[in-house]
N, C-alpha and C. Protein backbone atom coordinates (compact mmCIF):
# COMPACT_ATOMS: atom_id res chain seq x y z
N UNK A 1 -188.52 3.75 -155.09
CA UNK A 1 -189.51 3.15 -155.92
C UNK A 1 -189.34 1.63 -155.82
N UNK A 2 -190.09 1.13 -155.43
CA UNK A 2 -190.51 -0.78 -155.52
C UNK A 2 -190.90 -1.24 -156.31
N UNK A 3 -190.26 -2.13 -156.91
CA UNK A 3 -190.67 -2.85 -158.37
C UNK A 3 -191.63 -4.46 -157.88
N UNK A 4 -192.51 -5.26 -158.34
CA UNK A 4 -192.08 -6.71 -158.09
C UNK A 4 -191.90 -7.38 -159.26
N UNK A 5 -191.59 -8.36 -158.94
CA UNK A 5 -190.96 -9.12 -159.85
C UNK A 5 -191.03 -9.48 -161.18
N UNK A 6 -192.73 -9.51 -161.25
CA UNK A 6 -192.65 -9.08 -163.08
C UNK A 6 -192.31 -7.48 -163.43
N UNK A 7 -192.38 -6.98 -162.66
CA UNK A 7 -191.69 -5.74 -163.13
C UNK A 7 -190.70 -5.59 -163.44
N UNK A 8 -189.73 -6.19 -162.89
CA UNK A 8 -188.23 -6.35 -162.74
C UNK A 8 -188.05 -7.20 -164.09
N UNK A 9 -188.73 -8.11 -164.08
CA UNK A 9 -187.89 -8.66 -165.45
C UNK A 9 -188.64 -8.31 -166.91
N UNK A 10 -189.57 -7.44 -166.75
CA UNK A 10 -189.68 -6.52 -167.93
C UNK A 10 -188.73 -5.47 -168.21
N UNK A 11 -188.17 -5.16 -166.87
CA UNK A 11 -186.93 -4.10 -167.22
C UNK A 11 -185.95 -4.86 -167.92
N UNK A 12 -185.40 -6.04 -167.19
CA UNK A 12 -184.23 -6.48 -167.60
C UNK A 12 -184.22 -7.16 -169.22
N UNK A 13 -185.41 -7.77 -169.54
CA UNK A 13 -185.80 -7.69 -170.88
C UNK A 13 -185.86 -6.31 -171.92
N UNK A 14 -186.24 -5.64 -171.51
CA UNK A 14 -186.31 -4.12 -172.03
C UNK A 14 -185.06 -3.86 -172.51
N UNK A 15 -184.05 -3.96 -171.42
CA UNK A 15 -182.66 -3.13 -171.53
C UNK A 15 -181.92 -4.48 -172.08
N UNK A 16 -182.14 -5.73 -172.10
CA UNK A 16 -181.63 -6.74 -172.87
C UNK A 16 -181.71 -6.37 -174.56
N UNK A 17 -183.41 -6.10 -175.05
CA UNK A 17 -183.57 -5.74 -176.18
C UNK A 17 -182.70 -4.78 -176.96
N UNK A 18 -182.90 -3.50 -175.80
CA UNK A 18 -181.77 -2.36 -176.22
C UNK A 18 -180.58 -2.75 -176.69
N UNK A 19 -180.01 -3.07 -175.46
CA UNK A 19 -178.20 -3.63 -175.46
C UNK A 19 -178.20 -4.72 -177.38
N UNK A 20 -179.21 -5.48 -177.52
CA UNK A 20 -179.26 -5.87 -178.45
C UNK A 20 -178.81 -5.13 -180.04
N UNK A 21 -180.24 -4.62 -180.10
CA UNK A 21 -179.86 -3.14 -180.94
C UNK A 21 -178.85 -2.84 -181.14
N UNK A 22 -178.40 -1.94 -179.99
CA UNK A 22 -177.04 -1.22 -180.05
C UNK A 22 -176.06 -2.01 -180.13
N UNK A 23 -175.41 -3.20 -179.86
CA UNK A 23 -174.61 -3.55 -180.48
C UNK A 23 -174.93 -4.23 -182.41
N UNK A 24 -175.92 -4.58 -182.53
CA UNK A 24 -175.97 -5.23 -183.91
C UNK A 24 -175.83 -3.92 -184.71
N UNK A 25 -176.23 -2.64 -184.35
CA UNK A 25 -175.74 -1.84 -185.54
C UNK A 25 -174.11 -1.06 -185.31
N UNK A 26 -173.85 -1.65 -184.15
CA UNK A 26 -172.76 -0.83 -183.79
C UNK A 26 -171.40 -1.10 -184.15
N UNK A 27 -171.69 -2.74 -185.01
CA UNK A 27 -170.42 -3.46 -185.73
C UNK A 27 -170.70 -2.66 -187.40
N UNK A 28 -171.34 -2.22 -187.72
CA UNK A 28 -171.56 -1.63 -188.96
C UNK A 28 -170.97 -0.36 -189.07
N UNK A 29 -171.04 0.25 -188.01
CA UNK A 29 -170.58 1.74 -188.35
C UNK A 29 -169.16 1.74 -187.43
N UNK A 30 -168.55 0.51 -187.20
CA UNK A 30 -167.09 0.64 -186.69
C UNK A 30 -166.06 0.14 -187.82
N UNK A 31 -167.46 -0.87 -188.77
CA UNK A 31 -166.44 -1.40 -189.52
C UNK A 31 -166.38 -0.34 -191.07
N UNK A 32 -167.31 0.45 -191.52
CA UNK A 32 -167.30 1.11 -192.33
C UNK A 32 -166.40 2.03 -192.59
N UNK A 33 -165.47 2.68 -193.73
CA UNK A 33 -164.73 3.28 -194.32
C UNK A 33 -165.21 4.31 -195.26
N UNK A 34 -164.67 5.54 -194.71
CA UNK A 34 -165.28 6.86 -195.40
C UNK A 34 -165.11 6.87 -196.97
N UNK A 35 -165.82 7.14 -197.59
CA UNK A 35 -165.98 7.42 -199.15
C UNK A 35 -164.58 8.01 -199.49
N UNK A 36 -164.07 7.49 -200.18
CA UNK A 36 -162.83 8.09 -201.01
C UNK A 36 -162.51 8.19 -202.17
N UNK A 37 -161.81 9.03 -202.74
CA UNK A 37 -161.81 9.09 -204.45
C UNK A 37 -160.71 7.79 -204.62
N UNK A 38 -160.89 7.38 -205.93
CA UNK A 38 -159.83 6.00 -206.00
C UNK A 38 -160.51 5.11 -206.32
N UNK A 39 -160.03 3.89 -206.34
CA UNK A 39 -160.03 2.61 -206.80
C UNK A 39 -161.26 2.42 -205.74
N UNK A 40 -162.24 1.34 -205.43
CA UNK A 40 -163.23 0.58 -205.10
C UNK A 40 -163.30 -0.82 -205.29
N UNK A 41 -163.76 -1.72 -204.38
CA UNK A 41 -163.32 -2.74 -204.80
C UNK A 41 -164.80 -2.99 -205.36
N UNK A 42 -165.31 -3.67 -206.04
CA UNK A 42 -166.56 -4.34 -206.86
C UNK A 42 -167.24 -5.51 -205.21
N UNK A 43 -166.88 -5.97 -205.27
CA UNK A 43 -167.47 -6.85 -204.02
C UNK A 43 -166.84 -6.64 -202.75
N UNK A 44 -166.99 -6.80 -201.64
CA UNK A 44 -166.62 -6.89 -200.36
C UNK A 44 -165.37 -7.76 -199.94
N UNK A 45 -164.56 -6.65 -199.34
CA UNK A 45 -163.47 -7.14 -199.71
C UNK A 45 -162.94 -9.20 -199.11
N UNK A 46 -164.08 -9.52 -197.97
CA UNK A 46 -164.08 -10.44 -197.56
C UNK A 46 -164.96 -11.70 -197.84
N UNK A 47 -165.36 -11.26 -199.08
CA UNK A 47 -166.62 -12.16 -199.74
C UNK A 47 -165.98 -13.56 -200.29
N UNK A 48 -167.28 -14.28 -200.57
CA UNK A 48 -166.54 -15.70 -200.90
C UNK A 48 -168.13 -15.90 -201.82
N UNK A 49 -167.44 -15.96 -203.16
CA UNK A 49 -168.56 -16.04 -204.25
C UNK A 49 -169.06 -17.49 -204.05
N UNK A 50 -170.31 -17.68 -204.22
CA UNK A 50 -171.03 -19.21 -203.94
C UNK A 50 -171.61 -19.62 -205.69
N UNK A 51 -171.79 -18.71 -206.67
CA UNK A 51 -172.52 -18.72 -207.37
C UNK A 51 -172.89 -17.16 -208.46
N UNK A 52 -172.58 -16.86 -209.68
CA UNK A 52 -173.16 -15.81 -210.38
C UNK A 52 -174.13 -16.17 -211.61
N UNK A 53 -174.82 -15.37 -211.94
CA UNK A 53 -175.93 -15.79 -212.89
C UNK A 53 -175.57 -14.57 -213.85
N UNK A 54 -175.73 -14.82 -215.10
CA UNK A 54 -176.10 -13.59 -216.14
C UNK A 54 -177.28 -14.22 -216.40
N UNK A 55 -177.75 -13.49 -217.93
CA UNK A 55 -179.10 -13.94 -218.58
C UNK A 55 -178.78 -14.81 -219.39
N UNK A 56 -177.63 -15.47 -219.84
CA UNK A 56 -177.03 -16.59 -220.65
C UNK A 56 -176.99 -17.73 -219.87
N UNK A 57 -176.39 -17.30 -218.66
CA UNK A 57 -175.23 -18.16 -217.92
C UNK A 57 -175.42 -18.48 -216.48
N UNK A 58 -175.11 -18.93 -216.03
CA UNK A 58 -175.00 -19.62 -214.23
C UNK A 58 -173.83 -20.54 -214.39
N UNK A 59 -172.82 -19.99 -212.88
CA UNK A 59 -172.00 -20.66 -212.62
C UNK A 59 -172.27 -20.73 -211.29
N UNK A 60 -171.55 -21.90 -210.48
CA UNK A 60 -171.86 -22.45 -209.22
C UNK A 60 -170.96 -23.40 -208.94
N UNK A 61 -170.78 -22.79 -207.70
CA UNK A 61 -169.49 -23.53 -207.15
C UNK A 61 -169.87 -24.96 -206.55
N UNK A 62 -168.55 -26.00 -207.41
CA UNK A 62 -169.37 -27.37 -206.47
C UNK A 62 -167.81 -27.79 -206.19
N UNK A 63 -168.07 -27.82 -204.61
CA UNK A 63 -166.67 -28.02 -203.57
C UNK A 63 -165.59 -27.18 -204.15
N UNK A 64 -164.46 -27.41 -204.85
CA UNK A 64 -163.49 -26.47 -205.33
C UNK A 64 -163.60 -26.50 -206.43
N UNK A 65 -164.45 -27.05 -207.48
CA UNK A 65 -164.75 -26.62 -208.69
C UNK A 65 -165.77 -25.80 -209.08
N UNK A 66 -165.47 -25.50 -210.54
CA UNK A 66 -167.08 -24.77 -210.59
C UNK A 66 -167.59 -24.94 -212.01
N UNK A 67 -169.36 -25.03 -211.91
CA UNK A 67 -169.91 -25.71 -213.31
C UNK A 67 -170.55 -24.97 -213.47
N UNK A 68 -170.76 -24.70 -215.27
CA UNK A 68 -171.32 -23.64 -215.57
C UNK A 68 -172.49 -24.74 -215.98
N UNK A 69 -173.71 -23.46 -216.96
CA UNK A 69 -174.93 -24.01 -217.34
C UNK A 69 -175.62 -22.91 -217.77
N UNK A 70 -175.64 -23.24 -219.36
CA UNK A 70 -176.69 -22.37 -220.04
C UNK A 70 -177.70 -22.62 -220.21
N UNK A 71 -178.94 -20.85 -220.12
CA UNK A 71 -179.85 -20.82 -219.50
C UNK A 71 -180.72 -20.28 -221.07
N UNK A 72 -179.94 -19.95 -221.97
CA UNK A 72 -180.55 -19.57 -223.17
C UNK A 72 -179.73 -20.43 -224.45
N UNK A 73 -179.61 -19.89 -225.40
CA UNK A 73 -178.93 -20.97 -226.70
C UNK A 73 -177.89 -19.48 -226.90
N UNK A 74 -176.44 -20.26 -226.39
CA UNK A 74 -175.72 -19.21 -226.40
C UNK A 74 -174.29 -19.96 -227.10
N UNK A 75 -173.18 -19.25 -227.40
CA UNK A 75 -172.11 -20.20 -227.69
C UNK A 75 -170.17 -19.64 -226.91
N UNK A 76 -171.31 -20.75 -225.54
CA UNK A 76 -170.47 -20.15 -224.62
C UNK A 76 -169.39 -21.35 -224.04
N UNK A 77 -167.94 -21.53 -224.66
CA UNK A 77 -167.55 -22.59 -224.85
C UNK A 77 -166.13 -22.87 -223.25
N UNK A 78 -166.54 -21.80 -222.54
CA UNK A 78 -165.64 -22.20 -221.42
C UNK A 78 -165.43 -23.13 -220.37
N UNK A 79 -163.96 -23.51 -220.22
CA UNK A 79 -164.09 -24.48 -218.86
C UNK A 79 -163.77 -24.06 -217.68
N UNK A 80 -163.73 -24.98 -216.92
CA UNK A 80 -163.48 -24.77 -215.28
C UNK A 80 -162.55 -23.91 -215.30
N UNK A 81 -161.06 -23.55 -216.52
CA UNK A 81 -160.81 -22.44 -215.77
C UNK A 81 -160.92 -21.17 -215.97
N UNK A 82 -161.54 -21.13 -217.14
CA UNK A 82 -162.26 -19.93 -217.71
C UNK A 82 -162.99 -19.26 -216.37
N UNK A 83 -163.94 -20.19 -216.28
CA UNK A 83 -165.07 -19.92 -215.18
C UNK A 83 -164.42 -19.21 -213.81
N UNK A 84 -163.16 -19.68 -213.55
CA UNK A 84 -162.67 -19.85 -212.18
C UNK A 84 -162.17 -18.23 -212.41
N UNK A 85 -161.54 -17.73 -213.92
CA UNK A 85 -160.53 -16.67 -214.16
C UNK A 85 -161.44 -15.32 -213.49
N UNK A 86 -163.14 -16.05 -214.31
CA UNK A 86 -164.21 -14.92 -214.25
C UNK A 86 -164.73 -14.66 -212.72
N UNK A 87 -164.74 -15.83 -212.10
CA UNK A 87 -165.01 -15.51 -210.96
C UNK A 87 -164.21 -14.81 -210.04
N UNK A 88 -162.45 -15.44 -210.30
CA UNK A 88 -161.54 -14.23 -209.32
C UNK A 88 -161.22 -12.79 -209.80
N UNK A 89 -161.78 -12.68 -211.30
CA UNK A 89 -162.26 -11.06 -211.77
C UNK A 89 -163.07 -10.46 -210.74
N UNK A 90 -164.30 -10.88 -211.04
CA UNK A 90 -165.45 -10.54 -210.08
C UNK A 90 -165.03 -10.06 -208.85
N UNK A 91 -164.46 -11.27 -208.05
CA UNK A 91 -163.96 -11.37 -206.70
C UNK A 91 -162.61 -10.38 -206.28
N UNK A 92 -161.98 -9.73 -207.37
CA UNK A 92 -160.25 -8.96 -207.01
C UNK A 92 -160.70 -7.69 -207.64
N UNK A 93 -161.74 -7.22 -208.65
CA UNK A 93 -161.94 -6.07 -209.40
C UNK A 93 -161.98 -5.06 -208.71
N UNK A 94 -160.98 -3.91 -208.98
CA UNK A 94 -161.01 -2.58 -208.54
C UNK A 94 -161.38 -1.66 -209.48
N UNK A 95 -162.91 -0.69 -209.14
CA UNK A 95 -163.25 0.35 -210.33
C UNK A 95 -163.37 1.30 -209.77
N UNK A 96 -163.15 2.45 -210.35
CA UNK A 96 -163.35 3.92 -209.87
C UNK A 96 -164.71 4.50 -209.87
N UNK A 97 -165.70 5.08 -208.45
CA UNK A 97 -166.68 5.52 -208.60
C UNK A 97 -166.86 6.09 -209.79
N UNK A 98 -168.11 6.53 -210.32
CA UNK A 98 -168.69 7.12 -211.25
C UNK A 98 -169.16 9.09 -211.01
N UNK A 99 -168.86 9.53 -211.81
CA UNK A 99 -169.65 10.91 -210.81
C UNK A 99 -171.29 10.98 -211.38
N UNK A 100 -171.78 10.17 -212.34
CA UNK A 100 -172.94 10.35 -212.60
C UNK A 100 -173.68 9.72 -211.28
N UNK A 101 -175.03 10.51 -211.45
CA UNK A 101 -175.95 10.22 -210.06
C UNK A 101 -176.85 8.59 -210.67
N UNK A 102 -177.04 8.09 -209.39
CA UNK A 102 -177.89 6.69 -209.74
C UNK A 102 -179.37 7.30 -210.35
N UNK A 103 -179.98 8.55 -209.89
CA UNK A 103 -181.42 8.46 -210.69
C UNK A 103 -181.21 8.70 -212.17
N UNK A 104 -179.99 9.09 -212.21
CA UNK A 104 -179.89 9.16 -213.97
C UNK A 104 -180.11 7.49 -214.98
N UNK A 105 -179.33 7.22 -213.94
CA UNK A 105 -179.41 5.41 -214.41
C UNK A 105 -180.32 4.62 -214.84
N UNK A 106 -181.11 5.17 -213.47
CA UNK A 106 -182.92 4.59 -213.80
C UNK A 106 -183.42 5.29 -214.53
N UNK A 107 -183.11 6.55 -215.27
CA UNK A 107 -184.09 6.54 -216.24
C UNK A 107 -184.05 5.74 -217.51
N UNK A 108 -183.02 5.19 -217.36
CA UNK A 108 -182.74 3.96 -218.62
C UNK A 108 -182.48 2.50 -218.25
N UNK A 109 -182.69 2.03 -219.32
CA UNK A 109 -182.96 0.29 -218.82
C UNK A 109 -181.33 -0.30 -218.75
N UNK A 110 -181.76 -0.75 -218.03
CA UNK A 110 -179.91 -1.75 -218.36
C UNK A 110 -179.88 -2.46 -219.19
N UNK A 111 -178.60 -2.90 -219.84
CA UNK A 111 -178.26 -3.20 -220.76
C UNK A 111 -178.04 -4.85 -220.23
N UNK A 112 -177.37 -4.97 -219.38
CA UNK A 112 -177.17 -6.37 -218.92
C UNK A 112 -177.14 -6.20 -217.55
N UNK A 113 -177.82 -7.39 -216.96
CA UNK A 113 -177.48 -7.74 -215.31
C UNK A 113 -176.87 -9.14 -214.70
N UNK A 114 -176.17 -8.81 -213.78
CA UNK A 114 -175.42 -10.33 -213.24
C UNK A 114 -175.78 -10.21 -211.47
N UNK A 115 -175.93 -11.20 -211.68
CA UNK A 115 -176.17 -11.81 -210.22
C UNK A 115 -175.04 -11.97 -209.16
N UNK A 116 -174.97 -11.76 -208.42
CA UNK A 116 -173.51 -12.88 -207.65
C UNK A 116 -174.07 -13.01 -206.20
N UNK A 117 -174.38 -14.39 -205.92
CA UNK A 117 -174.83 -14.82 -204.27
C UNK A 117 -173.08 -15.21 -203.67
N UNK A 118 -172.84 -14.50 -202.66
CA UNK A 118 -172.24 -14.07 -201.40
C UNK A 118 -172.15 -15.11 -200.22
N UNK A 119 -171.38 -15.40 -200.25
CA UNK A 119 -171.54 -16.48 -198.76
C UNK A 119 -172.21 -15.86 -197.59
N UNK A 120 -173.17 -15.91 -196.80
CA UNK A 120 -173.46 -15.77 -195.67
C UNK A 120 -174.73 -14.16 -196.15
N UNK A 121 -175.06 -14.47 -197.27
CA UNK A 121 -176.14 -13.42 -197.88
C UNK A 121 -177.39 -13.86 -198.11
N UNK A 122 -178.53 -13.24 -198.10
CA UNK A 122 -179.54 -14.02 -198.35
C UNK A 122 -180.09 -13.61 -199.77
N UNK A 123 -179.91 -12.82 -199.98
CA UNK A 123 -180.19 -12.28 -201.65
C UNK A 123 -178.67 -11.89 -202.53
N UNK A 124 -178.67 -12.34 -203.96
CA UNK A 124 -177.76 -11.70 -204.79
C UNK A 124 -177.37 -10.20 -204.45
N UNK A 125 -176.01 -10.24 -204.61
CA UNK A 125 -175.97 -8.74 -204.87
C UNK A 125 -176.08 -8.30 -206.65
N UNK A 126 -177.05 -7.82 -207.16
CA UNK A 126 -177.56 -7.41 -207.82
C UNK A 126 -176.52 -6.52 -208.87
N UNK A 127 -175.51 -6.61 -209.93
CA UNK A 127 -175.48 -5.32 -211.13
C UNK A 127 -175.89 -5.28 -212.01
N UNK A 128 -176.05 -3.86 -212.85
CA UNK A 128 -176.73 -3.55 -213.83
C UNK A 128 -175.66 -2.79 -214.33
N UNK A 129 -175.39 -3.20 -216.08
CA UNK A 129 -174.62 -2.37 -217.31
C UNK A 129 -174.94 -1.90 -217.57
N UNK A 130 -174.73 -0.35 -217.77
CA UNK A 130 -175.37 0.83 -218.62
C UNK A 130 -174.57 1.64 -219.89
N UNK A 131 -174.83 1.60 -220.70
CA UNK A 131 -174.64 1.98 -221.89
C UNK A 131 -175.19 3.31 -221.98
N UNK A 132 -174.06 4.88 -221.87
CA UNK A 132 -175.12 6.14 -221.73
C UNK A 132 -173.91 7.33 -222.31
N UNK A 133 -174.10 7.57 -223.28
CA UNK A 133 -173.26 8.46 -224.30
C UNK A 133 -172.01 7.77 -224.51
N UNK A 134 -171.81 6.27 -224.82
CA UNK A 134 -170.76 5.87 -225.53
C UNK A 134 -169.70 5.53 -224.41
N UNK A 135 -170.61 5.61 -223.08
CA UNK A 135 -169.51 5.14 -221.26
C UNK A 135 -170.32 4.29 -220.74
N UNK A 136 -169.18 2.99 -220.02
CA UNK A 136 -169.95 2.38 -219.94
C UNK A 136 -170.08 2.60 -218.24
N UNK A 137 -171.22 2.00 -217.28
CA UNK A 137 -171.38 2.40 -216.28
C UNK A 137 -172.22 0.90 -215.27
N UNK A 138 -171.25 0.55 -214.14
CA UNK A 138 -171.87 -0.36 -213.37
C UNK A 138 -172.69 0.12 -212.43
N UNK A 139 -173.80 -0.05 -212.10
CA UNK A 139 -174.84 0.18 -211.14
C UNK A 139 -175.04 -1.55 -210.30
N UNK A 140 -174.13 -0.80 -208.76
CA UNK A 140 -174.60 -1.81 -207.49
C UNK A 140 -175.64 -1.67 -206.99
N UNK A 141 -176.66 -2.26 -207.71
CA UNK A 141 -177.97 -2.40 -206.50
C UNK A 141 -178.30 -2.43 -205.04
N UNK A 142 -177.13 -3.07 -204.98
CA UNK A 142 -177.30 -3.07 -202.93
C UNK A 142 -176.94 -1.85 -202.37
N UNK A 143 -175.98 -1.01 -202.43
CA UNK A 143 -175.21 -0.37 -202.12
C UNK A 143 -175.40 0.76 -202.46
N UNK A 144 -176.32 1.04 -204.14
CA UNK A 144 -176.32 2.28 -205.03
C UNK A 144 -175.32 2.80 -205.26
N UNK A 145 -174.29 2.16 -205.61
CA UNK A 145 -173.01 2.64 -206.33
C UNK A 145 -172.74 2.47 -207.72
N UNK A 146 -172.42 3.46 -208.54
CA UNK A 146 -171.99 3.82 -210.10
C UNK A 146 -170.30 3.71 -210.29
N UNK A 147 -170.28 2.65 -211.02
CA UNK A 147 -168.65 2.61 -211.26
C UNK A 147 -168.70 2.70 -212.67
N UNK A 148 -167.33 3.60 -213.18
CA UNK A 148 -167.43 3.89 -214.31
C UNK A 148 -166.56 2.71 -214.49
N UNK A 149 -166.98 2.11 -216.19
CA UNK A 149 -165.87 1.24 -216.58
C UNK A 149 -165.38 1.83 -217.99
N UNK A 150 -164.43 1.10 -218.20
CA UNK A 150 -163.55 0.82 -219.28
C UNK A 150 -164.32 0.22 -220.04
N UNK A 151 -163.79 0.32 -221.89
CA UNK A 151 -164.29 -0.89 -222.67
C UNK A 151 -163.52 -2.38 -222.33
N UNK A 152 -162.30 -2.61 -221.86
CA UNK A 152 -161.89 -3.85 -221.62
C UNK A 152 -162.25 -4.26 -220.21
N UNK A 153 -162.79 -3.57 -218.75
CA UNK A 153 -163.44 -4.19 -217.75
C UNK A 153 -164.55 -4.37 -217.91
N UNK A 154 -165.10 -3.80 -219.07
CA UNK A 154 -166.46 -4.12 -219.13
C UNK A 154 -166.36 -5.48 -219.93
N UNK A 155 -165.74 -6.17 -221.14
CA UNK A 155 -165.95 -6.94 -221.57
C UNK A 155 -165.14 -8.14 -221.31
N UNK A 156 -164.79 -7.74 -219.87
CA UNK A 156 -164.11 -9.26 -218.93
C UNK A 156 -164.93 -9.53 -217.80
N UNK A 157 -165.71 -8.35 -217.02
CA UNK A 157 -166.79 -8.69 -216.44
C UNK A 157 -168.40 -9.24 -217.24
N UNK A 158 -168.18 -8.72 -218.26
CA UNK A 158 -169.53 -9.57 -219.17
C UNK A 158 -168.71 -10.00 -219.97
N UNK A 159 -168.74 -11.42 -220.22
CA UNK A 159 -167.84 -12.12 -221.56
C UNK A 159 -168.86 -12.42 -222.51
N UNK A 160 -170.10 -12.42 -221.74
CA UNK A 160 -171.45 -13.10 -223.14
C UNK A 160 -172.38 -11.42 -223.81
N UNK A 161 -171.83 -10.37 -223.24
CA UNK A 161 -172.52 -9.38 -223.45
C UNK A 161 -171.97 -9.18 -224.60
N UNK A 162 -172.94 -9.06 -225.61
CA UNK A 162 -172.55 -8.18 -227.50
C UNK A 162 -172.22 -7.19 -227.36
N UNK A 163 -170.77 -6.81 -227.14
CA UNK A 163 -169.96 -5.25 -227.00
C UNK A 163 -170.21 -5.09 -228.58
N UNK A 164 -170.23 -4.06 -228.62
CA UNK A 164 -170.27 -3.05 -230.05
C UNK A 164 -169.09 -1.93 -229.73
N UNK A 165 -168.37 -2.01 -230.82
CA UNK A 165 -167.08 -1.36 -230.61
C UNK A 165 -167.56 0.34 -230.61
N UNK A 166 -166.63 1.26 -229.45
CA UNK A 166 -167.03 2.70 -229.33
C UNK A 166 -167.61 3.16 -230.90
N UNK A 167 -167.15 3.15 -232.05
CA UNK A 167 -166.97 3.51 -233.26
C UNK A 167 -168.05 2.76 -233.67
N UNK A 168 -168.80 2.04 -233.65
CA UNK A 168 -169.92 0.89 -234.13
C UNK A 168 -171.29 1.72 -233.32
N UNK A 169 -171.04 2.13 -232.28
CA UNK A 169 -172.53 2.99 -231.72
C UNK A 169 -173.00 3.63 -232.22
C-alpha cells in the first residue's frame, strides 16, 4: 500500500494524538491506590493549600504568611497562627470513610461548606458538613467521598460553625 505525503503525516499525527491520550490517562491509574478500610487522608497527600474560604471566612496565603478576612459580621478573633494551625489541620487530617452512601447526603442540605484551592488546581476542592441522626459527616465533592467525623474533628475543621452539643439536638 502507497501512502503520499499528506497521507503520511495524517498518520503520524493520528498516532501522535493517540500516544497522547494514552499516556495522560496512564499516569492516573499508575498512580492510584486501591480503596481501603482505615484512615484517609482529607486532601491529597501532596497538596500545597493556596487559600480556603468558609461562609464567614477566607484565608490566603501571602508568601509564608497567611491573612485572613471576614466575609460576614462574625467574631472571629484569630492570628497568623491560628490560621496557619487550621490550615496544617486541613492539610495532615486523617478520617475514616463513611459507610453511608453520597445520594443519601443529597437528600439534605449541608450544614456548612469550605472551600480549599490546591496548588496547580483550577477549581476548589469543594466540602460539605452534614448533620444526619446526631453524626456528623464530610462530603468531598470532587472525589464523592463521605468521611465520618467526630464531634472534636468536626469542630477543628469548622472553628466558625455553631456546634450544638450531641445532647442540645
Amino acid at each position: 500500500m502507497r501512502l503520499s505525503r499528506k497521507a503520511w503525516n495524517n498518520v503520524v499525527i493520528i498516532s501522535m494524538l493517540l500516544m497522547i491520550f494514552f499516556f495522560n490517562g496512564l499516569h492516573k491509574k499508575l498512580n492510584t491506590q486501591p480503596a481501603e478500610d482505615g484512615m484517609h487522608a482529607l486532601l491529597p497527600e501532596q497538596s500545597f493549600i493556596l487559600a480556603m474560604a468558609f461562609p464567614e471566612l477566607k484565608i490566603e496565603r501571602i508568601g509564608t504568611s497567611w491573612r485572613s478576612q471576614t466575609l460576614q459580621e462574625t467574631t472571629w478573633h484569630g492570628d497568623e497562627q491560628v490560621l496557619e494551625q487550621l490550615v496544617e489541620l486541613w492539610q495532615h487530617q486523617q478520617l475514616n470513610l463513611a459507610s453511608i452512601p453520597v445520594s443519601k447526603l443529597s437528600k439534605t442540605s449541608a450544614n456548612y461548606v469550605a472551600s480549599v484551592w490546591l496548588a496547580g488546581e483550577q477549581l476548589p476542592a469543594v466540602y460539605q458538613l452534614y448533620t444526619i441522626e446526631g453524626n456528623y459527616y464530610l462530603l468531598d465533592k470532587q472525589l464523592q467521598r463521605v468521611f465520618a467525623l467526630e464531634h472534636a474533628d468536626a469542630t477543628q475543621l469548622f472553628p466558625l460553625y455553631p456546634f450544638k452539643r450531641m445532647t442540645d439536638a
